[in-house]
N, C-alpha and C. Protein backbone atom coordinates (compact mmCIF):
# COMPACT_ATOMS: atom_id res chain seq x y z
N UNK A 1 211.98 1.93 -45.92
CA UNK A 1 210.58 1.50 -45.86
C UNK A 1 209.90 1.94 -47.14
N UNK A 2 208.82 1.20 -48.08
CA UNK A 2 208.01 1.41 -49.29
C UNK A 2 207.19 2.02 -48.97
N UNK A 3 206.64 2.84 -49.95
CA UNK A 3 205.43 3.82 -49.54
C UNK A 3 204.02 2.85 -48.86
N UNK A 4 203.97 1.63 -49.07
CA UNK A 4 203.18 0.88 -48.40
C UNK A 4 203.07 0.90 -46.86
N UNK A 5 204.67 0.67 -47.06
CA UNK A 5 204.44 0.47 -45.15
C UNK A 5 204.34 1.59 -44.52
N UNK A 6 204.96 2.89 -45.25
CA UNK A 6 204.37 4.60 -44.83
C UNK A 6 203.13 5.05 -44.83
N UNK A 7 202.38 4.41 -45.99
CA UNK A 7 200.91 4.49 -46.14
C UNK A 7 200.10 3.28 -44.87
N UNK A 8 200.42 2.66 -44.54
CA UNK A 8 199.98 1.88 -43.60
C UNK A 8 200.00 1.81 -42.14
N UNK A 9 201.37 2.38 -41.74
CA UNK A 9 202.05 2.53 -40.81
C UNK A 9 202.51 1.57 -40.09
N UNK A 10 202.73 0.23 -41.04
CA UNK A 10 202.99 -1.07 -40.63
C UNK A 10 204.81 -1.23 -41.16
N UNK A 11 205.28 -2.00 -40.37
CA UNK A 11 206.56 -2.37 -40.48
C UNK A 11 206.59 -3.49 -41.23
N UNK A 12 207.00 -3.49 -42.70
CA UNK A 12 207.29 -4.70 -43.58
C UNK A 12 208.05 -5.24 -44.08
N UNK A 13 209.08 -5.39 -43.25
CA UNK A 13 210.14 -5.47 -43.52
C UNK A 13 210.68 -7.31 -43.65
N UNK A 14 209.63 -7.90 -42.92
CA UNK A 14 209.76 -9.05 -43.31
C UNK A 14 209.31 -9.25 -45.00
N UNK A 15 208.79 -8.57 -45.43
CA UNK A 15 208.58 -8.85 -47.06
C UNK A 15 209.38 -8.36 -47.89
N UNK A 16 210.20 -6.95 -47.33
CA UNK A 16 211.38 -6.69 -48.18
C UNK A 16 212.31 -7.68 -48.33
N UNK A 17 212.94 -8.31 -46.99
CA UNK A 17 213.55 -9.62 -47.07
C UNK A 17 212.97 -10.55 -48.41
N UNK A 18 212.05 -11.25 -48.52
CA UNK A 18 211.62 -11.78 -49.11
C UNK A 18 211.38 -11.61 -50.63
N UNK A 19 211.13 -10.29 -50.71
CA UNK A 19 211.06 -9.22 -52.02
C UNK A 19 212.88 -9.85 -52.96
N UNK A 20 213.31 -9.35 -51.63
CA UNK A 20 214.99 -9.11 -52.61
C UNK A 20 215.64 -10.55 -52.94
N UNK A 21 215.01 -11.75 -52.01
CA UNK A 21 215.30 -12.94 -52.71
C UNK A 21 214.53 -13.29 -53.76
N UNK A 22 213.10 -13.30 -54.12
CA UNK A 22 212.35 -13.77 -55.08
C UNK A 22 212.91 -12.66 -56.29
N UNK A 23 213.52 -11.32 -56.13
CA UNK A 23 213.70 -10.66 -57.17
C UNK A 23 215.28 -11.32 -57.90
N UNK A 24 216.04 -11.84 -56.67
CA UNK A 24 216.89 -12.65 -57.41
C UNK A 24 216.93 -14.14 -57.68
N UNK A 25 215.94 -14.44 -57.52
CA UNK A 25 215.57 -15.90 -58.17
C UNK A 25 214.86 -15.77 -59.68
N UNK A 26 213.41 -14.66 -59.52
CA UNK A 26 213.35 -14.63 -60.74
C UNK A 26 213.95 -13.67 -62.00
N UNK A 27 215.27 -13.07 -61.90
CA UNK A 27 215.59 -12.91 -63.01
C UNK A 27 216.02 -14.33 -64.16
N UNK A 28 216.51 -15.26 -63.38
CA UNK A 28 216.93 -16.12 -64.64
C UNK A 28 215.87 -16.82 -65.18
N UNK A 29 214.82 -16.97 -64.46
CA UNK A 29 213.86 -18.26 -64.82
C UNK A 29 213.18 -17.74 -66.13
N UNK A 30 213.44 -16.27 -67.03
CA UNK A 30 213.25 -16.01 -68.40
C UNK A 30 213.86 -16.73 -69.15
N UNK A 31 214.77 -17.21 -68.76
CA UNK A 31 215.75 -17.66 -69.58
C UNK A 31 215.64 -19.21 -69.54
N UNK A 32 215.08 -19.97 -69.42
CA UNK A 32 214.51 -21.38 -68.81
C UNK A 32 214.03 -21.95 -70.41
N UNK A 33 214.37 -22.63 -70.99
CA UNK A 33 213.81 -23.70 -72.02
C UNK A 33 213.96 -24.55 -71.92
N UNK A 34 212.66 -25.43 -71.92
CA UNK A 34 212.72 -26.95 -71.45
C UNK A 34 212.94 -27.73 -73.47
N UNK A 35 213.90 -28.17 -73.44
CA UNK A 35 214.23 -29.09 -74.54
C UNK A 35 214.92 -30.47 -74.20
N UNK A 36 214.88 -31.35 -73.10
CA UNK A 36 215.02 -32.33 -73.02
C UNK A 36 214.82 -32.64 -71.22
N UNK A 37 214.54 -33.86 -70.76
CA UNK A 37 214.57 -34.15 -69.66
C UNK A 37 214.99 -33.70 -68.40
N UNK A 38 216.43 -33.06 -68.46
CA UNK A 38 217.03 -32.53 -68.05
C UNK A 38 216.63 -31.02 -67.21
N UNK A 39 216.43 -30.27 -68.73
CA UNK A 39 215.85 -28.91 -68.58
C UNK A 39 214.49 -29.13 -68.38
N UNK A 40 213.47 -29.92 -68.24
CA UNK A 40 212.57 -30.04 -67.58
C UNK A 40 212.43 -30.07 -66.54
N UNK A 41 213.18 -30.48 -65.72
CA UNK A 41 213.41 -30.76 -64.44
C UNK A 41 214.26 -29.90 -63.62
N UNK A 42 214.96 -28.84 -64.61
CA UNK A 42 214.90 -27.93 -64.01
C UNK A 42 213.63 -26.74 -63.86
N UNK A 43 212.85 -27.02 -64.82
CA UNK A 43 211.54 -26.12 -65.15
C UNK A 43 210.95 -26.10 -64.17
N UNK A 44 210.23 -27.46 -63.65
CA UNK A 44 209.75 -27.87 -62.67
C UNK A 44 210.15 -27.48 -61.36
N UNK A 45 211.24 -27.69 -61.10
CA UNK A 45 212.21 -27.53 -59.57
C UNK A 45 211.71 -25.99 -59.47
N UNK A 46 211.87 -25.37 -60.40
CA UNK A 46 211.55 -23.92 -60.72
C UNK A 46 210.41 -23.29 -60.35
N UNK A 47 209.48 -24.21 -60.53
CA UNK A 47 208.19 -23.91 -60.77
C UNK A 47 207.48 -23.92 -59.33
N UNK A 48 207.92 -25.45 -58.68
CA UNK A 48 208.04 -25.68 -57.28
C UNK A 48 208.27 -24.03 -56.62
N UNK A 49 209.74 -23.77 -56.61
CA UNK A 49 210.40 -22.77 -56.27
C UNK A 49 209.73 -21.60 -56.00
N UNK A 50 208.54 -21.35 -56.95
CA UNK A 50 207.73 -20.32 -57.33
C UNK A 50 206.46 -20.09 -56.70
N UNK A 51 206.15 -21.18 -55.75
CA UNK A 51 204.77 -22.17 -55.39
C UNK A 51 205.14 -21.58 -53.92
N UNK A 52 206.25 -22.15 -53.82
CA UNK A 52 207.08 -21.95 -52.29
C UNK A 52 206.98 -20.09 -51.86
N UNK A 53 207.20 -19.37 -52.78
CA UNK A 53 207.14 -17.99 -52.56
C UNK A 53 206.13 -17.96 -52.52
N UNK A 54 204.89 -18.19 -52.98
CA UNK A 54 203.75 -17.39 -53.33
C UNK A 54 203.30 -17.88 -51.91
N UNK A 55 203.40 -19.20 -51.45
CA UNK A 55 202.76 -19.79 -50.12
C UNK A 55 203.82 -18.87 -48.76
N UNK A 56 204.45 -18.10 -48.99
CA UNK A 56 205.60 -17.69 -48.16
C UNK A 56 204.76 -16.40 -47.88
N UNK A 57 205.02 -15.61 -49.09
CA UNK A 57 204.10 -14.55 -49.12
C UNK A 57 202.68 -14.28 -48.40
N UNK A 58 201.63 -15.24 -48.57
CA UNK A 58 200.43 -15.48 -48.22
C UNK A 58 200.34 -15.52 -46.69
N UNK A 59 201.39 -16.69 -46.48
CA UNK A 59 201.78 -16.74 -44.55
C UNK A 59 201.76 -15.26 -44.19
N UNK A 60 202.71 -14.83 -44.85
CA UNK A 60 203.34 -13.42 -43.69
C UNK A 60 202.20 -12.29 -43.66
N UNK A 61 201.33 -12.37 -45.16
CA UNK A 61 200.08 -11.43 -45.37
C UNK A 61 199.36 -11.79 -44.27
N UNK A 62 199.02 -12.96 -44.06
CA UNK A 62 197.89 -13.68 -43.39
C UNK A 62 198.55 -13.44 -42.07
N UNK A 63 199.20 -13.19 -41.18
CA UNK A 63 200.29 -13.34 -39.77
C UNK A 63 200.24 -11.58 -40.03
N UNK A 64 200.40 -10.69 -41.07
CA UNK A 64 200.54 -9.42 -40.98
C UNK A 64 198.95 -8.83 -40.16
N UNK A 65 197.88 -9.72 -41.48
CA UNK A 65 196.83 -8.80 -41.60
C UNK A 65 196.19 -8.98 -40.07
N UNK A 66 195.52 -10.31 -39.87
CA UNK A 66 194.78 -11.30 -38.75
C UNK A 66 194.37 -10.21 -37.66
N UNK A 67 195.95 -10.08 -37.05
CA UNK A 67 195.55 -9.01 -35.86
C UNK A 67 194.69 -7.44 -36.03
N UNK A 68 195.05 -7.30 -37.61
CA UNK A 68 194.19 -6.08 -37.46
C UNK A 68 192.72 -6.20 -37.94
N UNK A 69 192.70 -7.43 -38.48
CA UNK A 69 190.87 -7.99 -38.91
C UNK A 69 190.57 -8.21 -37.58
N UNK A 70 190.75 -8.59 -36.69
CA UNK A 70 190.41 -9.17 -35.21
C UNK A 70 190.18 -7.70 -34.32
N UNK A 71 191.41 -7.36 -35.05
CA UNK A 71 191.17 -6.17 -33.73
C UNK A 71 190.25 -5.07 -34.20
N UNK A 72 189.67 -5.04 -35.68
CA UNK A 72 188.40 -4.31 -36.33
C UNK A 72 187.01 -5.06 -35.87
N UNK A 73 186.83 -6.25 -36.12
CA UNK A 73 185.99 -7.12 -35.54
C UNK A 73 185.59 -7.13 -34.52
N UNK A 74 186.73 -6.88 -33.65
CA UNK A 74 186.40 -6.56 -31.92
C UNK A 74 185.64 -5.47 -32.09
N UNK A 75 185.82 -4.19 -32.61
CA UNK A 75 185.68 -2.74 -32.45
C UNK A 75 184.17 -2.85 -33.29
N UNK A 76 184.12 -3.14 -34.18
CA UNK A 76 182.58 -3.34 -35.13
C UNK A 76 181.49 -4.22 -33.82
N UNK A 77 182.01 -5.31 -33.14
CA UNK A 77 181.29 -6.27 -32.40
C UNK A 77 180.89 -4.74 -31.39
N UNK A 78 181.56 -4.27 -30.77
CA UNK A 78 181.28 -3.29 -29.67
C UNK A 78 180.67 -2.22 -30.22
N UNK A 79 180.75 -1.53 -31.33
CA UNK A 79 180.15 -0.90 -31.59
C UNK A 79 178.55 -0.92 -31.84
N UNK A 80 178.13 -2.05 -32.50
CA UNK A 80 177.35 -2.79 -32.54
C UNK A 80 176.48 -3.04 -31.04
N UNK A 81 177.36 -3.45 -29.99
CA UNK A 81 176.61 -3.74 -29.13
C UNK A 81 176.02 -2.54 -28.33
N UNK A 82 176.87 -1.47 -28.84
CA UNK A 82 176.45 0.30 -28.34
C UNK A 82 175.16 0.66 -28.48
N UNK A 83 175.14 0.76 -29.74
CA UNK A 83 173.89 1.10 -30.87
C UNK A 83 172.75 0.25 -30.76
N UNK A 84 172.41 -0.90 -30.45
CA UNK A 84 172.01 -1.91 -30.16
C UNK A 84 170.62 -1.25 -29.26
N UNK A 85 170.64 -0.94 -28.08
CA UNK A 85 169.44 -0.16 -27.15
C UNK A 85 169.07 1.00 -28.08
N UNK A 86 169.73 1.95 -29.03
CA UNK A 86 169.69 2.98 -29.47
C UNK A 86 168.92 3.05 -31.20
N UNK A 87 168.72 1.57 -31.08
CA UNK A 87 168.19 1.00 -32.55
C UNK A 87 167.11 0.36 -32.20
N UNK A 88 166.71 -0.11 -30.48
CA UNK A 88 165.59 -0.38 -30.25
C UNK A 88 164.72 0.44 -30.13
N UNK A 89 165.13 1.36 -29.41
CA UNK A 89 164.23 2.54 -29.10
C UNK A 89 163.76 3.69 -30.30
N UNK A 90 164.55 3.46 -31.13
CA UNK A 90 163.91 4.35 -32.66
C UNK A 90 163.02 3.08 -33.12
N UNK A 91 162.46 2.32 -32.80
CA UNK A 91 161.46 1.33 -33.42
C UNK A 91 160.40 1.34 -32.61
């Protein structure tokens, strides 16, 4: 586990997965020169490739975070509704 998910106390292990493929996809794409049709199209496919992670990434952030914005939201909404008589009466 990364000091993230120790510092968090969240299990992230679906992103390590993900981590260790994008770390072996992008070592070669340094090495990528587009000089004819060909190698363009691999540039591209590449580039795609790159689009695909970042939207991969975003999912699992967004599916990680949600429940704990919701479940703060809940707790702020109630808190809120506590304080609420206790904010009338100081007025």
């Amino acid at each position: 586990m990364n000091a993230v998910a120790q510092q968090s106390g969240t299990e992230l292990s679906e992103f390590d997965v993900l981590k260790g493929k994008i770390s072996v996809f992008i070592q070669p794409t340094s090495q990528i020169v587009v000089t004819d049709s060909a190698s363009n199209a691999v540039a591209l496919g590449t580039l795609k490739s790159l689009r695909e992670f970042r939207r991969e990434i975003e999912a699992r952030r967004v599916a990680a975070v949600k429940p704990l914005r919701d479940q703060t939201s809940a707790i702020n909404d109630y808190a809120k509704e506590l304080t609420k008589p206790v904010d009338d009466a100081e007025v």
